[in-house]
ModelCIF file with pLDDT and N, C-alpha, C, O atoms, coordinates in Angstrom:
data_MODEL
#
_entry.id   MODEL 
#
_entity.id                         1 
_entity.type                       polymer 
_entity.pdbx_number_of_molecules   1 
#
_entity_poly.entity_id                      1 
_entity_poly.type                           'polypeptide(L)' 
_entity_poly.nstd_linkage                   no 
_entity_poly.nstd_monomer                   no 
_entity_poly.pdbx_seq_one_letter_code       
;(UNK)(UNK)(UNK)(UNK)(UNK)(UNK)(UNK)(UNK)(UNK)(UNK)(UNK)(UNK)(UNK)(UNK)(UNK)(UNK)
(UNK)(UNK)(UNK)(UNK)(UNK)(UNK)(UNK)(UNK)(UNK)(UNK)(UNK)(UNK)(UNK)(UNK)(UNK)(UNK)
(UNK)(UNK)(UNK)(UNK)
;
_entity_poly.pdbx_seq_one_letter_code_can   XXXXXXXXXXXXXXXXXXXXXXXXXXXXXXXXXXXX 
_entity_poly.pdbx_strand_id                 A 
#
loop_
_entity_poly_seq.entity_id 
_entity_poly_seq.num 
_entity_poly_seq.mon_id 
_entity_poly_seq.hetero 
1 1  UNK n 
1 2  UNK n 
1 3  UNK n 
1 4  UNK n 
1 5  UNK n 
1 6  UNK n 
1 7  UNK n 
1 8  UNK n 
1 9  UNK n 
1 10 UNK n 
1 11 UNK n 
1 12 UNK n 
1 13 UNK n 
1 14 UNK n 
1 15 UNK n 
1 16 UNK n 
1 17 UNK n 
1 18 UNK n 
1 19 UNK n 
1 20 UNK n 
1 21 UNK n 
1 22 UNK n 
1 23 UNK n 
1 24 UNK n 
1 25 UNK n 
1 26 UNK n 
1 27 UNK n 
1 28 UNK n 
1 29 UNK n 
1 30 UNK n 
1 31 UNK n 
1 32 UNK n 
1 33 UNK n 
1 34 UNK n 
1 35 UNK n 
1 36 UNK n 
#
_struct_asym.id          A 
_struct_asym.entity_id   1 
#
loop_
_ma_qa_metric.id 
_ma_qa_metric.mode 
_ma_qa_metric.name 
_ma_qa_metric.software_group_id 
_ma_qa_metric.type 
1 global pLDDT . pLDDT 
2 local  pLDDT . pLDDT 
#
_ma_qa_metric_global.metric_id      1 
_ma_qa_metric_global.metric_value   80.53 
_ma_qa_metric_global.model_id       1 
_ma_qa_metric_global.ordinal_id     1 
#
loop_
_ma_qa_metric_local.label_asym_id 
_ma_qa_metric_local.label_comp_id 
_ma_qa_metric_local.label_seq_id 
_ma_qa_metric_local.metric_id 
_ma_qa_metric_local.metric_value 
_ma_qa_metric_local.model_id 
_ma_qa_metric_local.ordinal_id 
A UNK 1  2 89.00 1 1  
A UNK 2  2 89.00 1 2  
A UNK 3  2 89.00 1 3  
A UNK 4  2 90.00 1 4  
A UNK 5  2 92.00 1 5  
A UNK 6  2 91.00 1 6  
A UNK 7  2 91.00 1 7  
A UNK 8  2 92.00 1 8  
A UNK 9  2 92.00 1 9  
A UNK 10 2 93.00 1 10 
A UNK 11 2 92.00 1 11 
A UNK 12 2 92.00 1 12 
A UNK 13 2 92.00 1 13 
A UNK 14 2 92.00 1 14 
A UNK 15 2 92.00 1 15 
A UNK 16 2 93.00 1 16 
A UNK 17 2 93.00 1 17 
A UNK 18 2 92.00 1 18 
A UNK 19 2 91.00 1 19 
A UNK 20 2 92.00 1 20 
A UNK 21 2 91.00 1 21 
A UNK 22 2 90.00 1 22 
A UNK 23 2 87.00 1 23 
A UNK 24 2 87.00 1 24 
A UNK 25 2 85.00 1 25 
A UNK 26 2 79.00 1 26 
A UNK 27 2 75.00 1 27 
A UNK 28 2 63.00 1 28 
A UNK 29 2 61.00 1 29 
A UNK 30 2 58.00 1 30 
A UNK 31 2 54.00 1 31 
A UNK 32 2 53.00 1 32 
A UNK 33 2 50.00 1 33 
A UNK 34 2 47.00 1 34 
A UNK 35 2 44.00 1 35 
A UNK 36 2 46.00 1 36 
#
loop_
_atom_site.group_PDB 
_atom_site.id 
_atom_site.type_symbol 
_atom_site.label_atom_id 
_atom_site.label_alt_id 
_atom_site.label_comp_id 
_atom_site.label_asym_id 
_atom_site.label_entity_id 
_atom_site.label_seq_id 
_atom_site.pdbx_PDB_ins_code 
_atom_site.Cartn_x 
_atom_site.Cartn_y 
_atom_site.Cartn_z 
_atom_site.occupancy 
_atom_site.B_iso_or_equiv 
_atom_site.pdbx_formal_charge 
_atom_site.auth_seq_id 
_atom_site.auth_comp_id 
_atom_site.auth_asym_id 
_atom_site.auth_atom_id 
_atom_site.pdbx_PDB_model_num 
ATOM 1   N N  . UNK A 1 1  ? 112.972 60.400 96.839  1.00 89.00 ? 1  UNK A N  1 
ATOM 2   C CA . UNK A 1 1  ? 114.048 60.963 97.655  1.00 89.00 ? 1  UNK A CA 1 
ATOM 3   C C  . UNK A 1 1  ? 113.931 62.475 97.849  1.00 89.00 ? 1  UNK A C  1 
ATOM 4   O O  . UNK A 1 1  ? 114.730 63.309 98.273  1.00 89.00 ? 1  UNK A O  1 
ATOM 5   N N  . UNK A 1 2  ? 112.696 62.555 97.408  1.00 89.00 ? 2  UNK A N  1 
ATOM 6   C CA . UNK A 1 2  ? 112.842 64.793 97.562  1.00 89.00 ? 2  UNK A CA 1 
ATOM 7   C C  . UNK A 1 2  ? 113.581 65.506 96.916  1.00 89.00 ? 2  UNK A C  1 
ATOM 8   O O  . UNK A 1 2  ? 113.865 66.675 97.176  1.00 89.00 ? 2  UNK A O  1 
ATOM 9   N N  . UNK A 1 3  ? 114.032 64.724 95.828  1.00 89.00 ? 3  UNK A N  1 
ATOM 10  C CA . UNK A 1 3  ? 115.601 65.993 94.974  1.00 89.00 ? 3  UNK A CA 1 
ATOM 11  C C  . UNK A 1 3  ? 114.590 66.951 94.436  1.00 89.00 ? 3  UNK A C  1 
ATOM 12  O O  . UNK A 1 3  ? 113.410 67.191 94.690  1.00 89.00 ? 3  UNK A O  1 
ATOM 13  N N  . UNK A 1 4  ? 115.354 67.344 93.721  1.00 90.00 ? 4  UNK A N  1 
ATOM 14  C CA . UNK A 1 4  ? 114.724 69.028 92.895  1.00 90.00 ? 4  UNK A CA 1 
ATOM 15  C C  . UNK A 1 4  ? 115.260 68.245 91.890  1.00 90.00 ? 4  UNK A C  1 
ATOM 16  O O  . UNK A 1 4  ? 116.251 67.528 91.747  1.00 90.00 ? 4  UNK A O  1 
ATOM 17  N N  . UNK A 1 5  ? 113.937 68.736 90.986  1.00 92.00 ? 5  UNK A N  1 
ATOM 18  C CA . UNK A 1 5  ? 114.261 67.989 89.269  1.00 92.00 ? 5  UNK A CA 1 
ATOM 19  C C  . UNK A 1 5  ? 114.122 69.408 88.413  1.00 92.00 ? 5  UNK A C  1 
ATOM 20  O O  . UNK A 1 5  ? 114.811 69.613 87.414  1.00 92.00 ? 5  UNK A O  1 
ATOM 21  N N  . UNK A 1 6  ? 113.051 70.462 88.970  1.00 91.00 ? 6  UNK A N  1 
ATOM 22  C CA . UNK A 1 6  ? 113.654 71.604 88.109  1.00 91.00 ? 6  UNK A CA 1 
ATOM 23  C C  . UNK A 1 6  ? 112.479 72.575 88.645  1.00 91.00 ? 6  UNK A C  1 
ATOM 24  O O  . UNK A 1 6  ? 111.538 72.142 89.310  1.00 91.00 ? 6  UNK A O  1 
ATOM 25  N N  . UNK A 1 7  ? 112.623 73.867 88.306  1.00 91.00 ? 7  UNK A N  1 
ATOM 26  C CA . UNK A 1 7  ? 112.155 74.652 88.975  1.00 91.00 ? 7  UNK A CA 1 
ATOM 27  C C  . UNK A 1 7  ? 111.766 75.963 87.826  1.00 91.00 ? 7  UNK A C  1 
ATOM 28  O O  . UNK A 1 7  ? 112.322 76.125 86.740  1.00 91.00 ? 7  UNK A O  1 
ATOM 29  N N  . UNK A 1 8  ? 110.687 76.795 88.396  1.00 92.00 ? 8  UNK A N  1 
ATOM 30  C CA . UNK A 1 8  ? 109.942 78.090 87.725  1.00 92.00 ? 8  UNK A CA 1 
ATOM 31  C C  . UNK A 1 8  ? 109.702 79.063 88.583  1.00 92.00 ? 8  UNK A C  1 
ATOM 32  O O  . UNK A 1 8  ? 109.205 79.033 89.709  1.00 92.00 ? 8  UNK A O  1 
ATOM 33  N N  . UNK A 1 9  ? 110.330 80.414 87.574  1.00 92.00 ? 9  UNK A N  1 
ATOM 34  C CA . UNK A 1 9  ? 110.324 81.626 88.826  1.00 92.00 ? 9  UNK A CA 1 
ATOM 35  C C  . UNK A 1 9  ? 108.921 82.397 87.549  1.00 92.00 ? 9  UNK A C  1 
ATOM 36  O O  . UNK A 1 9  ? 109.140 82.405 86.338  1.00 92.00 ? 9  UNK A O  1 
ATOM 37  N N  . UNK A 1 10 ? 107.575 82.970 88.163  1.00 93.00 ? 10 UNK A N  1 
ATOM 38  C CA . UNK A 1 10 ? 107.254 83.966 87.373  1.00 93.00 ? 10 UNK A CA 1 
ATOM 39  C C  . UNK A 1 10 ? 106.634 85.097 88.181  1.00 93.00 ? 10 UNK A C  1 
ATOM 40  O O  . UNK A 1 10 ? 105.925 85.152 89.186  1.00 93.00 ? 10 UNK A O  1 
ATOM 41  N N  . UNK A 1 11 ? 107.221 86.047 87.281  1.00 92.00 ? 11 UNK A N  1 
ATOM 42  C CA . UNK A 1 11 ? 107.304 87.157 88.079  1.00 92.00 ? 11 UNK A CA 1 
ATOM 43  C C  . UNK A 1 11 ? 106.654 88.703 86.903  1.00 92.00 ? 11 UNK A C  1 
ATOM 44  O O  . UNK A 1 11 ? 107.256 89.048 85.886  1.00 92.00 ? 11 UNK A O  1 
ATOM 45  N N  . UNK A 1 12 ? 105.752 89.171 87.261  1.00 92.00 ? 12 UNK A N  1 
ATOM 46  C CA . UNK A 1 12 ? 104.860 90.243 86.904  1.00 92.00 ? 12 UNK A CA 1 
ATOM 47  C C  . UNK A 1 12 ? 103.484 90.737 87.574  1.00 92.00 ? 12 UNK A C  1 
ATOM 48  O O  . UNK A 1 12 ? 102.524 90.132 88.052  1.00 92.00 ? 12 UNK A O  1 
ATOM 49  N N  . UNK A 1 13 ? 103.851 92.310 87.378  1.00 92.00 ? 13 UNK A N  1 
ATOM 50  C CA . UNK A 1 13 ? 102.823 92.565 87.822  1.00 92.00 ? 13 UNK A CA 1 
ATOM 51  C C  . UNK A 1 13 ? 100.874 91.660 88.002  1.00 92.00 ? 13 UNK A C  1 
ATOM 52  O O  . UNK A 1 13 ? 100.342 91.220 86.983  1.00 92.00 ? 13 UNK A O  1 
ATOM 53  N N  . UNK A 1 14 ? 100.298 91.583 89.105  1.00 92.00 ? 14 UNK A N  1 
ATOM 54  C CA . UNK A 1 14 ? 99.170  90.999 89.070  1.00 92.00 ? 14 UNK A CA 1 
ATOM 55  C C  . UNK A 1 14 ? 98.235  91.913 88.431  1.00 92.00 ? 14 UNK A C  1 
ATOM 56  O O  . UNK A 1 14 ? 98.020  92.958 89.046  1.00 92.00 ? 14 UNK A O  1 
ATOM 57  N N  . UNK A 1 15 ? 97.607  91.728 87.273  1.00 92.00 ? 15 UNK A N  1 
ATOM 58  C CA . UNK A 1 15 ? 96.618  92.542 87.116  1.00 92.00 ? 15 UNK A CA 1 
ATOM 59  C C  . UNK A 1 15 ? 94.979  91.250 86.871  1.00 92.00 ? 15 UNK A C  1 
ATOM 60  O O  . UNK A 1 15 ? 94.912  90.063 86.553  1.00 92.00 ? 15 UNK A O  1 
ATOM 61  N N  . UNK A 1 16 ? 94.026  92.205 87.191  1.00 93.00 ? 16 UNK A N  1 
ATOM 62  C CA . UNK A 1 16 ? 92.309  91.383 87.055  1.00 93.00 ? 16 UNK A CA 1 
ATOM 63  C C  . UNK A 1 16 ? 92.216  90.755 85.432  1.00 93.00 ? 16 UNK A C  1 
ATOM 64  O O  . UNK A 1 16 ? 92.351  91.466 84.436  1.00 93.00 ? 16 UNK A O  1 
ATOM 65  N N  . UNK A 1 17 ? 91.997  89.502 85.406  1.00 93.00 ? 17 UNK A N  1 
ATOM 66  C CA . UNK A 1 17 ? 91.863  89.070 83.890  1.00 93.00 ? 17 UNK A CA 1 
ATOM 67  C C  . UNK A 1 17 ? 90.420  87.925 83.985  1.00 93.00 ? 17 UNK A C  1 
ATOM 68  O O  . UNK A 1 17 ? 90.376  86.830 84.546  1.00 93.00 ? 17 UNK A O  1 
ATOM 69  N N  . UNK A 1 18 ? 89.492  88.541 83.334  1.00 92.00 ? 18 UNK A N  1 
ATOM 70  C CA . UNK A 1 18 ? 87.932  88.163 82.902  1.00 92.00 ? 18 UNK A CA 1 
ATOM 71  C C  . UNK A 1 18 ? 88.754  86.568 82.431  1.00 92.00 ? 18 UNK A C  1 
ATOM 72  O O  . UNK A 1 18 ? 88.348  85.656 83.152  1.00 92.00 ? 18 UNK A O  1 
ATOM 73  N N  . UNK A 1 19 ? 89.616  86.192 81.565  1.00 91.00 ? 19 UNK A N  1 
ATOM 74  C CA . UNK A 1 19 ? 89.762  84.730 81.167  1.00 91.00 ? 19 UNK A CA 1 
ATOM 75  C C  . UNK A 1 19 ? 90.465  83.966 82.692  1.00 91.00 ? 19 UNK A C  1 
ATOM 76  O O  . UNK A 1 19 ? 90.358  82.768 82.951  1.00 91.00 ? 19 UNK A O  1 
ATOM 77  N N  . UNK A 1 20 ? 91.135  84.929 83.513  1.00 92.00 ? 20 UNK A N  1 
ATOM 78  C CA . UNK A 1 20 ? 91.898  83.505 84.673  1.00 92.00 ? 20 UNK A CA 1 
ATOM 79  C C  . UNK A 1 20 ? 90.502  83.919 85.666  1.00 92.00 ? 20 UNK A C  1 
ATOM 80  O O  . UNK A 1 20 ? 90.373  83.063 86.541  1.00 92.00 ? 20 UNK A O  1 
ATOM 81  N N  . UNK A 1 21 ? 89.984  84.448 85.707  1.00 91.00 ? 21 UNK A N  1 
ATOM 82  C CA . UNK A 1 21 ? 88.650  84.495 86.775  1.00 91.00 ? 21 UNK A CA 1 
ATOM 83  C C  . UNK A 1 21 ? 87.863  83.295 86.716  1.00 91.00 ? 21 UNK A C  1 
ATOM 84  O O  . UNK A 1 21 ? 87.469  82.640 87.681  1.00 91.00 ? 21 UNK A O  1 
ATOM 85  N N  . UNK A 1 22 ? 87.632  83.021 85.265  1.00 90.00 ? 22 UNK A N  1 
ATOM 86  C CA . UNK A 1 22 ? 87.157  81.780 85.150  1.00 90.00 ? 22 UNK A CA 1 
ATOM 87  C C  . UNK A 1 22 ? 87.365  81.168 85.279  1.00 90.00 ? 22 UNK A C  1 
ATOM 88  O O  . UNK A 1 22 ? 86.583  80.421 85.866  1.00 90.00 ? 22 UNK A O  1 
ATOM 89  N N  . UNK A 1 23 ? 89.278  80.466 84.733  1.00 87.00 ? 23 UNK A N  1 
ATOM 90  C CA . UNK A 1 23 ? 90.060  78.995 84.928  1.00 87.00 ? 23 UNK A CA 1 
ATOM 91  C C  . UNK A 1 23 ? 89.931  79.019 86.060  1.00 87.00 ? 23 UNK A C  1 
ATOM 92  O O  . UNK A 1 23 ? 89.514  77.957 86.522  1.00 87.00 ? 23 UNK A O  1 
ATOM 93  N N  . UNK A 1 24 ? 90.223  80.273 87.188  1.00 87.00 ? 24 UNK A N  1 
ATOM 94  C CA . UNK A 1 24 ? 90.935  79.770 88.522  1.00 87.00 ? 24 UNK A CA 1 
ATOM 95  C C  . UNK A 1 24 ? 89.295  79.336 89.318  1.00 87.00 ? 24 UNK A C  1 
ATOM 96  O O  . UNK A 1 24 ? 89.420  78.629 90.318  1.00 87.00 ? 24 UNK A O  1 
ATOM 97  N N  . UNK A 1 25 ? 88.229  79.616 89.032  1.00 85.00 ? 25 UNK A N  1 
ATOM 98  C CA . UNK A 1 25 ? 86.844  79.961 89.523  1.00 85.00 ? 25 UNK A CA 1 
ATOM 99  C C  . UNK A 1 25 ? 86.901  78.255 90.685  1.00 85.00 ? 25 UNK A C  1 
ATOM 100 O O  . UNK A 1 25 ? 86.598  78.185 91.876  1.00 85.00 ? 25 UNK A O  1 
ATOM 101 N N  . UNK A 1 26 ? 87.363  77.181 89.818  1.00 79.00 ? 26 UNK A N  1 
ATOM 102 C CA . UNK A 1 26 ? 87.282  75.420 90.787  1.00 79.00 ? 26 UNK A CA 1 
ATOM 103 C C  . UNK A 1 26 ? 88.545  75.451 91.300  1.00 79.00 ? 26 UNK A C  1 
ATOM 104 O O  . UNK A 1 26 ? 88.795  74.374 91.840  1.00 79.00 ? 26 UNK A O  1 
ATOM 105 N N  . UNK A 1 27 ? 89.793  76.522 91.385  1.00 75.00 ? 27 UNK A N  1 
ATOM 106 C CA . UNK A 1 27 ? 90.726  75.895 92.199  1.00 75.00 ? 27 UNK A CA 1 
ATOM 107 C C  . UNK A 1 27 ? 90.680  75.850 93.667  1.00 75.00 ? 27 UNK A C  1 
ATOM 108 O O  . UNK A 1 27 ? 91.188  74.924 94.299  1.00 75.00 ? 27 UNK A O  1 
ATOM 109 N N  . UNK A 1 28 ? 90.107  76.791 94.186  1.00 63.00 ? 28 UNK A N  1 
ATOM 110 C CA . UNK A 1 28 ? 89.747  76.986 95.601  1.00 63.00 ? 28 UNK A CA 1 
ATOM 111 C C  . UNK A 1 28 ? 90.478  77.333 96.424  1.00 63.00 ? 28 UNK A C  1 
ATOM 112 O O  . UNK A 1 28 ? 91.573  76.871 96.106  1.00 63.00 ? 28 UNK A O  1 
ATOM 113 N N  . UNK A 1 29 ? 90.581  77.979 97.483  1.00 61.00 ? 29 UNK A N  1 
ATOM 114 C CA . UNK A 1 29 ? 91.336  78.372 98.671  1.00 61.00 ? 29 UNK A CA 1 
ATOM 115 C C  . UNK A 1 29 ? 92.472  77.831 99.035  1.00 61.00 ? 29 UNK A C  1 
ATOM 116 O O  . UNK A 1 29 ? 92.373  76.645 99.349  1.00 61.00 ? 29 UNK A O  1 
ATOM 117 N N  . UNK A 1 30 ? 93.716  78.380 99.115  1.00 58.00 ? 30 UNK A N  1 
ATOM 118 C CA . UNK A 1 30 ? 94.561  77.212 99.667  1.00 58.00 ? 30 UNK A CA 1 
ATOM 119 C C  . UNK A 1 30 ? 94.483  76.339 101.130 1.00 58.00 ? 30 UNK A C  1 
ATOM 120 O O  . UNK A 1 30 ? 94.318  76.900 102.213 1.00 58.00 ? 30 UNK A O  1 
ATOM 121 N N  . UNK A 1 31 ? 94.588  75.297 101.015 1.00 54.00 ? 31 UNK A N  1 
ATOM 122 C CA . UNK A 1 31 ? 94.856  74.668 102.478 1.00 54.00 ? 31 UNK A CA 1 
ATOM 123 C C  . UNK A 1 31 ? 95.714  74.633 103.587 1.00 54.00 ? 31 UNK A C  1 
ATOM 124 O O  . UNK A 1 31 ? 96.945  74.616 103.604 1.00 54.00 ? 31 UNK A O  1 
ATOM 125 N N  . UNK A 1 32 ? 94.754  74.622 104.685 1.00 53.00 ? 32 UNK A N  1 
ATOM 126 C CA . UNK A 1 32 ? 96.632  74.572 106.116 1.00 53.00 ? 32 UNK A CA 1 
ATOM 127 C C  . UNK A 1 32 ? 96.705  73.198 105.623 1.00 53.00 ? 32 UNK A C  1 
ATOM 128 O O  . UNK A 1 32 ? 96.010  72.346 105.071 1.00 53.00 ? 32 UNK A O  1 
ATOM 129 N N  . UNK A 1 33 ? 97.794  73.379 106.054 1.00 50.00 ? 33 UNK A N  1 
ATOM 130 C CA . UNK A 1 33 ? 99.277  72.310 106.132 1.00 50.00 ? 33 UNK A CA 1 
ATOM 131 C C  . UNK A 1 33 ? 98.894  71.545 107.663 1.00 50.00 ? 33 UNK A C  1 
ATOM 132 O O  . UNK A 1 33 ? 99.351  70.424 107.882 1.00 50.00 ? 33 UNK A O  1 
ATOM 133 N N  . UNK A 1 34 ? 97.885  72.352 108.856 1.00 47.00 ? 34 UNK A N  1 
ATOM 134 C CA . UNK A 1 34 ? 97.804  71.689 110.016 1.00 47.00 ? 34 UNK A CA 1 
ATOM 135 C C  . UNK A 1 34 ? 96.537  70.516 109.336 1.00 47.00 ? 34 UNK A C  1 
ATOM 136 O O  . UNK A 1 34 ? 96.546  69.362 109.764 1.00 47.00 ? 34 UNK A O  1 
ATOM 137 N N  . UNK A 1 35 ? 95.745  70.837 108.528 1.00 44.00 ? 35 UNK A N  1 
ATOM 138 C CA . UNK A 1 35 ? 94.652  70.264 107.949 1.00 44.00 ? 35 UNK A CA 1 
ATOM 139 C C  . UNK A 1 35 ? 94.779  68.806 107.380 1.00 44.00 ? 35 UNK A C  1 
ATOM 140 O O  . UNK A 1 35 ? 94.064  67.827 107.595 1.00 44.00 ? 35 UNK A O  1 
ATOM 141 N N  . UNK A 1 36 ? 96.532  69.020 106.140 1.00 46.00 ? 36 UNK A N  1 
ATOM 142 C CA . UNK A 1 36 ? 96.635  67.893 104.852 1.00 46.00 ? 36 UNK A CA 1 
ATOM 143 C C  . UNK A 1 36 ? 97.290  67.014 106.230 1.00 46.00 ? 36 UNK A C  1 
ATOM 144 O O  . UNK A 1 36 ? 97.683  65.855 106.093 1.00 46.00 ? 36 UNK A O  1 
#
């Protein structure tokens, strides 16, 4: 039905981090929405 079951705000400065360079390295580009 689409409800909202619960939700996350995070919020801080972006800084360069050698450990998320790596995790994020296979997430890839986001996609259009004209695409999915």
């Amino acid at each position: 039905d689409q409800k909202l079951r619960f939700g996350i705000n995070l919020e801080f400065p972006w800084e360069q981090n050698d450990s998320m360079d790596s995790l994020t390295k296979s997430l890839g580009k986001q996609g259009k929405l004209t695409v999915l």
